[in-house]
N, C-alpha and C. Protein backbone atom coordinates (compact mmCIF):
# COMPACT_ATOMS: atom_id res chain seq x y z
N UNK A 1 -0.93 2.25 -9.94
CA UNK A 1 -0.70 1.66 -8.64
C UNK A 1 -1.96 1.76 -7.79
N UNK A 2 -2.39 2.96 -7.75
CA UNK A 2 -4.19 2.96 -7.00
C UNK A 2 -4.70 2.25 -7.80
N UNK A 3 -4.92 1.90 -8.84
CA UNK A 3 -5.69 0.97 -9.52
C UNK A 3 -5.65 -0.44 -8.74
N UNK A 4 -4.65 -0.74 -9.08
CA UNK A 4 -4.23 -1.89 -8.27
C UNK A 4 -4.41 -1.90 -6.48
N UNK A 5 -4.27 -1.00 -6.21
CA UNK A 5 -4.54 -1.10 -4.82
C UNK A 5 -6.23 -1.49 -4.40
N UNK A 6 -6.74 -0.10 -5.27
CA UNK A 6 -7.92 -0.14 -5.09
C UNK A 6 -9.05 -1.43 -5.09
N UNK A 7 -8.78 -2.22 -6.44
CA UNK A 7 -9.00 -4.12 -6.68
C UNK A 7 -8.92 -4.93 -5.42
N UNK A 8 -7.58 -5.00 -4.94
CA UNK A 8 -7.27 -5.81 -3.63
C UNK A 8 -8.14 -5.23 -2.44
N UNK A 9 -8.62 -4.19 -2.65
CA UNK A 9 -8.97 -3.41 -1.39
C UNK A 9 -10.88 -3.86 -1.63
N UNK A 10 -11.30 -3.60 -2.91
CA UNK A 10 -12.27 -4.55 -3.01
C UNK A 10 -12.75 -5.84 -3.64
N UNK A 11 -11.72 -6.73 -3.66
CA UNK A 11 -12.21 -8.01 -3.44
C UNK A 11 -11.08 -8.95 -2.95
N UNK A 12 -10.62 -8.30 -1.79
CA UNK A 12 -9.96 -9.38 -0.89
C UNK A 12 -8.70 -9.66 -1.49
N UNK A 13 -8.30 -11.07 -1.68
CA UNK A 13 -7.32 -11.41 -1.90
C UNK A 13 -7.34 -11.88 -3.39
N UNK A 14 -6.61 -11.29 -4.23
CA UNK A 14 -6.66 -11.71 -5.84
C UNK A 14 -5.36 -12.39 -5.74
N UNK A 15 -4.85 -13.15 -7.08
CA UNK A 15 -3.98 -13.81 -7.33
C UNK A 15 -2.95 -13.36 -8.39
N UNK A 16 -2.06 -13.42 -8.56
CA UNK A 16 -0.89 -12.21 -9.01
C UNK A 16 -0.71 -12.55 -10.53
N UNK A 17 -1.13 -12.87 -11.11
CA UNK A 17 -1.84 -12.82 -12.08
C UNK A 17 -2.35 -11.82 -13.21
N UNK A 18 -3.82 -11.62 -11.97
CA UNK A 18 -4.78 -10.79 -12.21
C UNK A 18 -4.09 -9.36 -12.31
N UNK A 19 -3.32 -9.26 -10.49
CA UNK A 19 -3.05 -8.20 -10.39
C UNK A 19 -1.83 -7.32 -11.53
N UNK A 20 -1.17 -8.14 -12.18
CA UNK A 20 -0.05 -7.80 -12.95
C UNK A 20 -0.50 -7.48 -13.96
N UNK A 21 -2.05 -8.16 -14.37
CA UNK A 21 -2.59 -7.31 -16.14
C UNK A 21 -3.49 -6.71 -15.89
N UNK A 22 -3.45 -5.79 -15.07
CA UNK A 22 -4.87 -4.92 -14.86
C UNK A 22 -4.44 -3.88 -15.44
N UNK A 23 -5.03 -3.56 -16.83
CA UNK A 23 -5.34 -2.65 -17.43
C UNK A 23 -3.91 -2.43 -18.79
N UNK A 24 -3.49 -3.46 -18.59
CA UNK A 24 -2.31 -3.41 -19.85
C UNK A 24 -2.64 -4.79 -21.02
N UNK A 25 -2.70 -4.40 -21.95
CA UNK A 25 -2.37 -5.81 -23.39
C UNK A 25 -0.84 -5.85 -23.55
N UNK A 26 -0.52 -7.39 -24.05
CA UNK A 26 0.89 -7.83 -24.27
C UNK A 26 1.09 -6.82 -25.55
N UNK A 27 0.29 -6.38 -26.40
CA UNK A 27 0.40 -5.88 -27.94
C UNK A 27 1.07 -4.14 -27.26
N UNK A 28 0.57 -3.89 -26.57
CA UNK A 28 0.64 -2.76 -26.17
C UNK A 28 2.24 -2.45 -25.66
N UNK A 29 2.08 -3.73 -24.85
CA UNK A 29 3.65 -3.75 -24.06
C UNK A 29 4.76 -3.73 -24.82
N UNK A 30 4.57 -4.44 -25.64
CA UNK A 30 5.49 -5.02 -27.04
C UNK A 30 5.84 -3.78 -27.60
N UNK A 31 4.79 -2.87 -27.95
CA UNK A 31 5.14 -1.48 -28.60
C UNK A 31 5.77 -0.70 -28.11
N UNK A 32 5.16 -0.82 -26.89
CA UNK A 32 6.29 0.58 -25.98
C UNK A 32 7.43 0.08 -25.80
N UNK A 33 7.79 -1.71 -25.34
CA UNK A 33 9.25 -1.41 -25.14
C UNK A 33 10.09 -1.35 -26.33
N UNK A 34 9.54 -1.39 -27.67
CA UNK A 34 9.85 -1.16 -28.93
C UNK A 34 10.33 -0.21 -29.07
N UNK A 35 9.63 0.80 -28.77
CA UNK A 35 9.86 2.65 -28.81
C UNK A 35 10.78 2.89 -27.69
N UNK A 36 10.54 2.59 -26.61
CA UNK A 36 11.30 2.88 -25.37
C UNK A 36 13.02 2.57 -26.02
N UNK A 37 12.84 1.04 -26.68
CA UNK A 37 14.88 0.21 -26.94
C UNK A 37 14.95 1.52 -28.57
N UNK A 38 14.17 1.86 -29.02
CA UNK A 38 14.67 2.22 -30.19
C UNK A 38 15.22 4.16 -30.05
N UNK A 39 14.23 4.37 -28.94
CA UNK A 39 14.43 5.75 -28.15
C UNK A 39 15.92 5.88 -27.68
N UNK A 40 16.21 4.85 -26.98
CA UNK A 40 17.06 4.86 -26.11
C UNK A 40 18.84 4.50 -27.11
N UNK A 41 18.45 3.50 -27.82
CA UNK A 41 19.78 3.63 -29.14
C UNK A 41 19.97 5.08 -29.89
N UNK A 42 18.76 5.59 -30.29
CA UNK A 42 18.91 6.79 -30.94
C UNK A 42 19.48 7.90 -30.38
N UNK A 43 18.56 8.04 -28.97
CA UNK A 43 19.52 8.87 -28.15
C UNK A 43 21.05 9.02 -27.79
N UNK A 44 21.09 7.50 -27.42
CA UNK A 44 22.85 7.13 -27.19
C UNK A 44 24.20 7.97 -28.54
N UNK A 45 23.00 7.38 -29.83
CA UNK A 45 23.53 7.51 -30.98
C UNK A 45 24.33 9.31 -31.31
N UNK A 46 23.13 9.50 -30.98
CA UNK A 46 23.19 11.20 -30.94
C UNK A 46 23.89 12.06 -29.67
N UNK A 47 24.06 11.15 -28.74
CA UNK A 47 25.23 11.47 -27.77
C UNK A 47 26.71 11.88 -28.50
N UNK A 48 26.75 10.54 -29.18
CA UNK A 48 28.22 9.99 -29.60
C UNK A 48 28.07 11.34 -30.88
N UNK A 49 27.52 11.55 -31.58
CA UNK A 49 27.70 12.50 -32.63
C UNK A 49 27.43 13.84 -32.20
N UNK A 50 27.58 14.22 -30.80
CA UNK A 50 27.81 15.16 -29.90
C UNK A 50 29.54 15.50 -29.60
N UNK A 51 29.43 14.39 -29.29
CA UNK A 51 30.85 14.29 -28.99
C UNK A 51 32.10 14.01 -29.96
N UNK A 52 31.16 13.51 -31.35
CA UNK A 52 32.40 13.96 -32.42
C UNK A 52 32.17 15.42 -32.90
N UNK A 53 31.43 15.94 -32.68
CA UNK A 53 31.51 17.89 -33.19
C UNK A 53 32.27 18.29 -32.08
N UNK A 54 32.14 17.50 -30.78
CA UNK A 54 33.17 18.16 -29.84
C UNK A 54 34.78 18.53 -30.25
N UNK A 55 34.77 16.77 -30.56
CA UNK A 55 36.32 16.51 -30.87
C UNK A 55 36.42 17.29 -32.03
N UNK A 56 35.69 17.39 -32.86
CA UNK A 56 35.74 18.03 -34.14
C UNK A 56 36.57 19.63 -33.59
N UNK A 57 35.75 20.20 -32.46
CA UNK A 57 35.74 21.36 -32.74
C UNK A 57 37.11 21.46 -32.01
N UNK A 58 37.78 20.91 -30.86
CA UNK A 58 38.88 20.86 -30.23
C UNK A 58 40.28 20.73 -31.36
N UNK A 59 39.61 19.53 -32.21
CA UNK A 59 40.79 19.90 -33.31
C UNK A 59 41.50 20.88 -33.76
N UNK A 60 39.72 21.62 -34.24
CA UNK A 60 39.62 22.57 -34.92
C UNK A 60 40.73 23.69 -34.11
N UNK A 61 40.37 23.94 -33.18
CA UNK A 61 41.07 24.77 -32.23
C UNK A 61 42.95 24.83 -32.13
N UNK A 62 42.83 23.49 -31.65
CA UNK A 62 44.35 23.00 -31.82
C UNK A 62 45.01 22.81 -32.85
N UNK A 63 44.37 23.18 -34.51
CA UNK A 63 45.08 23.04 -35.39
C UNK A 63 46.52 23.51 -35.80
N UNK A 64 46.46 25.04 -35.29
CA UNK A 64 47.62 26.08 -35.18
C UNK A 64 47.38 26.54 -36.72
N UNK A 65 46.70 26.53 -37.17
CA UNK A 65 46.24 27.03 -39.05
C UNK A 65 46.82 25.81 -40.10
N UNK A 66 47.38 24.89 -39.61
CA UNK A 66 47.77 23.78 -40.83
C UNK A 66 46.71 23.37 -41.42
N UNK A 67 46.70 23.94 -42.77
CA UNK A 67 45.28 23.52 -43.63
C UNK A 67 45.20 22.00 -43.63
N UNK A 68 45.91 21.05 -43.40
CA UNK A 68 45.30 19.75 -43.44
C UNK A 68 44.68 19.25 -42.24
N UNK A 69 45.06 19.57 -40.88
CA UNK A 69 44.02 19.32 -39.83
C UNK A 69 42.88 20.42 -39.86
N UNK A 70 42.90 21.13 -40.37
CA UNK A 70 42.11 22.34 -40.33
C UNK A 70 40.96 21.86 -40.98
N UNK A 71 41.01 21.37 -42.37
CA UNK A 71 39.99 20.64 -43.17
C UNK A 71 39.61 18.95 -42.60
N UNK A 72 40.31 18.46 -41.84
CA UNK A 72 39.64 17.27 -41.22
C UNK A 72 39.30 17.68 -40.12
N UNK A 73 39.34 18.58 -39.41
CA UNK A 73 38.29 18.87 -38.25
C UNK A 73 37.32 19.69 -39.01
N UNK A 74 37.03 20.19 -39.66
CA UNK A 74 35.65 20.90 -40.29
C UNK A 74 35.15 19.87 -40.93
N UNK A 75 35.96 18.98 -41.42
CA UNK A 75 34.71 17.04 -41.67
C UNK A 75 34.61 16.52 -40.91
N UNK A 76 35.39 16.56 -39.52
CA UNK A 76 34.82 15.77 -38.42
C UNK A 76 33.09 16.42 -38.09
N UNK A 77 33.46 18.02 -38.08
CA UNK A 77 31.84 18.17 -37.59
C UNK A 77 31.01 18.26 -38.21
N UNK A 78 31.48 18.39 -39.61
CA UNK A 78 30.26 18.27 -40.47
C UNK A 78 29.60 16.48 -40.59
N UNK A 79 30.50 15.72 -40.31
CA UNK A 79 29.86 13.63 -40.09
C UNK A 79 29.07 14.31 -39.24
N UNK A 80 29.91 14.66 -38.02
CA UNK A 80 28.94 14.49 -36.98
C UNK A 80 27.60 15.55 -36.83
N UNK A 81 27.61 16.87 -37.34
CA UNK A 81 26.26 17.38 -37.87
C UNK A 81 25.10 16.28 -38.80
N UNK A 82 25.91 15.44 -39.37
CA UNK A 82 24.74 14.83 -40.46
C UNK A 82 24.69 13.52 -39.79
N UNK A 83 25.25 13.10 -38.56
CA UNK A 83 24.49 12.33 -37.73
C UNK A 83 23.97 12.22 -37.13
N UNK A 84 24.08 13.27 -36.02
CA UNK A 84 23.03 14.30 -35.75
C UNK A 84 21.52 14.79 -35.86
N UNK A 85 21.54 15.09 -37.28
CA UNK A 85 20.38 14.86 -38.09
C UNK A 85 19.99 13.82 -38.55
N UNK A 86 20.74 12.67 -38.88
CA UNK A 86 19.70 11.65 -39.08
C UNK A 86 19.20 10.80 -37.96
N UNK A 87 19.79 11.28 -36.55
CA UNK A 87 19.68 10.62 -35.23
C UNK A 87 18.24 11.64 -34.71
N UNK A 88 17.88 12.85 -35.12
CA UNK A 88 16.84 13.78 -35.24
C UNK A 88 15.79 12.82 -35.84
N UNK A 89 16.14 12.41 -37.65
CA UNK A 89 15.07 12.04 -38.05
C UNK A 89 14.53 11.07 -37.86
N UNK A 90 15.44 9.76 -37.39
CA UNK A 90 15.23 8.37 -36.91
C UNK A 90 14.37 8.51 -36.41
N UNK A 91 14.41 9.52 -34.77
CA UNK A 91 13.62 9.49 -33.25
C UNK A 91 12.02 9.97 -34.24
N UNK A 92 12.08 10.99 -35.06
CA UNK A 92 10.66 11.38 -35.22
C UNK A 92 10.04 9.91 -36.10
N UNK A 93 10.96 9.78 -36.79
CA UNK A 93 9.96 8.92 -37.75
C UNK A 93 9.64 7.83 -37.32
N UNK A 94 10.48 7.30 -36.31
CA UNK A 94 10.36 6.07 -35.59
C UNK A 94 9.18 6.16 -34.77
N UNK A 95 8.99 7.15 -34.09
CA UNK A 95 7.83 7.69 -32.88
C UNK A 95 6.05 7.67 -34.21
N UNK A 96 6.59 8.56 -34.63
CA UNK A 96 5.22 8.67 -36.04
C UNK A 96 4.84 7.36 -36.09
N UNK A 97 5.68 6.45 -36.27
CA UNK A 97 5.06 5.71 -37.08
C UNK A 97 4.57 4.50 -36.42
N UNK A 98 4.96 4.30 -35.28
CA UNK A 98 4.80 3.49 -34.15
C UNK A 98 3.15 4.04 -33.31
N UNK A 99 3.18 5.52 -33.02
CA UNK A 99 2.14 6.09 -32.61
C UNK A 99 0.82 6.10 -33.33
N UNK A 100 1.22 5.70 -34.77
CA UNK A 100 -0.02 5.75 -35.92
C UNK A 100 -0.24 4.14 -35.61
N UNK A 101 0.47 2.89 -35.57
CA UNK A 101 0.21 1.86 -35.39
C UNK A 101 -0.61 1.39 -34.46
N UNK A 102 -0.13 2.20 -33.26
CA UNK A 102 -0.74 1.97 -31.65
C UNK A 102 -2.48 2.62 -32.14
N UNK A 103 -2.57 3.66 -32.88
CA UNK A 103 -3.74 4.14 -32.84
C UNK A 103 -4.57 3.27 -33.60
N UNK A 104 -4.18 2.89 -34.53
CA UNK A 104 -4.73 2.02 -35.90
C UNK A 104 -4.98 0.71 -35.02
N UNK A 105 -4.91 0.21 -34.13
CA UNK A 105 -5.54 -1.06 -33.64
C UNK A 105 -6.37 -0.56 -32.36
């Protein structure tokens, strides 16, 4: 934003244009909101597999010892542990590999 201020402040009146690509590439933009939409699904993702170990574990609780809810709430949290983790590995590998791209040009 001082960047931008600073421009207008020395040379008058620019045209909005100018002022909107000062100091950004479209290639650049493209990437981040890439990472930013793919950040933001993964996260969501890993919300929701928060909230099935929740339910998982409430089951678990409320079973009263009947071995058949007893064993589908210990697979509810075990899905949702191994989504979890692959909502873990998505975010890294997605970031890696995007960050090696951005560098490589």
């Amino acid at each position: 934003m001082s960047n931008i201020l600073t421009q207008l402040a020395v040379s008058g009146a620019m045209d909005i244009n100018t002022v909107g690509n000062v100091g950004t590439t479209s290639g650049d933009d493209l990437k981040n909101g890439i990472v930013q939409a793919i950040n933001v699904v993964v996260g969501f993702l890993a919300l929701v597999c928060v909230i099935v170990i929740i339910i998982g574990g409430v089951n678990y609780m409320t079973s009263t010892g009947d071995a058949g809810k007893v064993k589908k709430a210990k697979d509810t949290i075990l899905y949702g542990l191994i989504g979890l983790i692959i909502c873990v590995l998505a975010f890294a590998i997605v970031n890696f590999v995007i960050l090696n791209i951005i560098k490589s040009n």
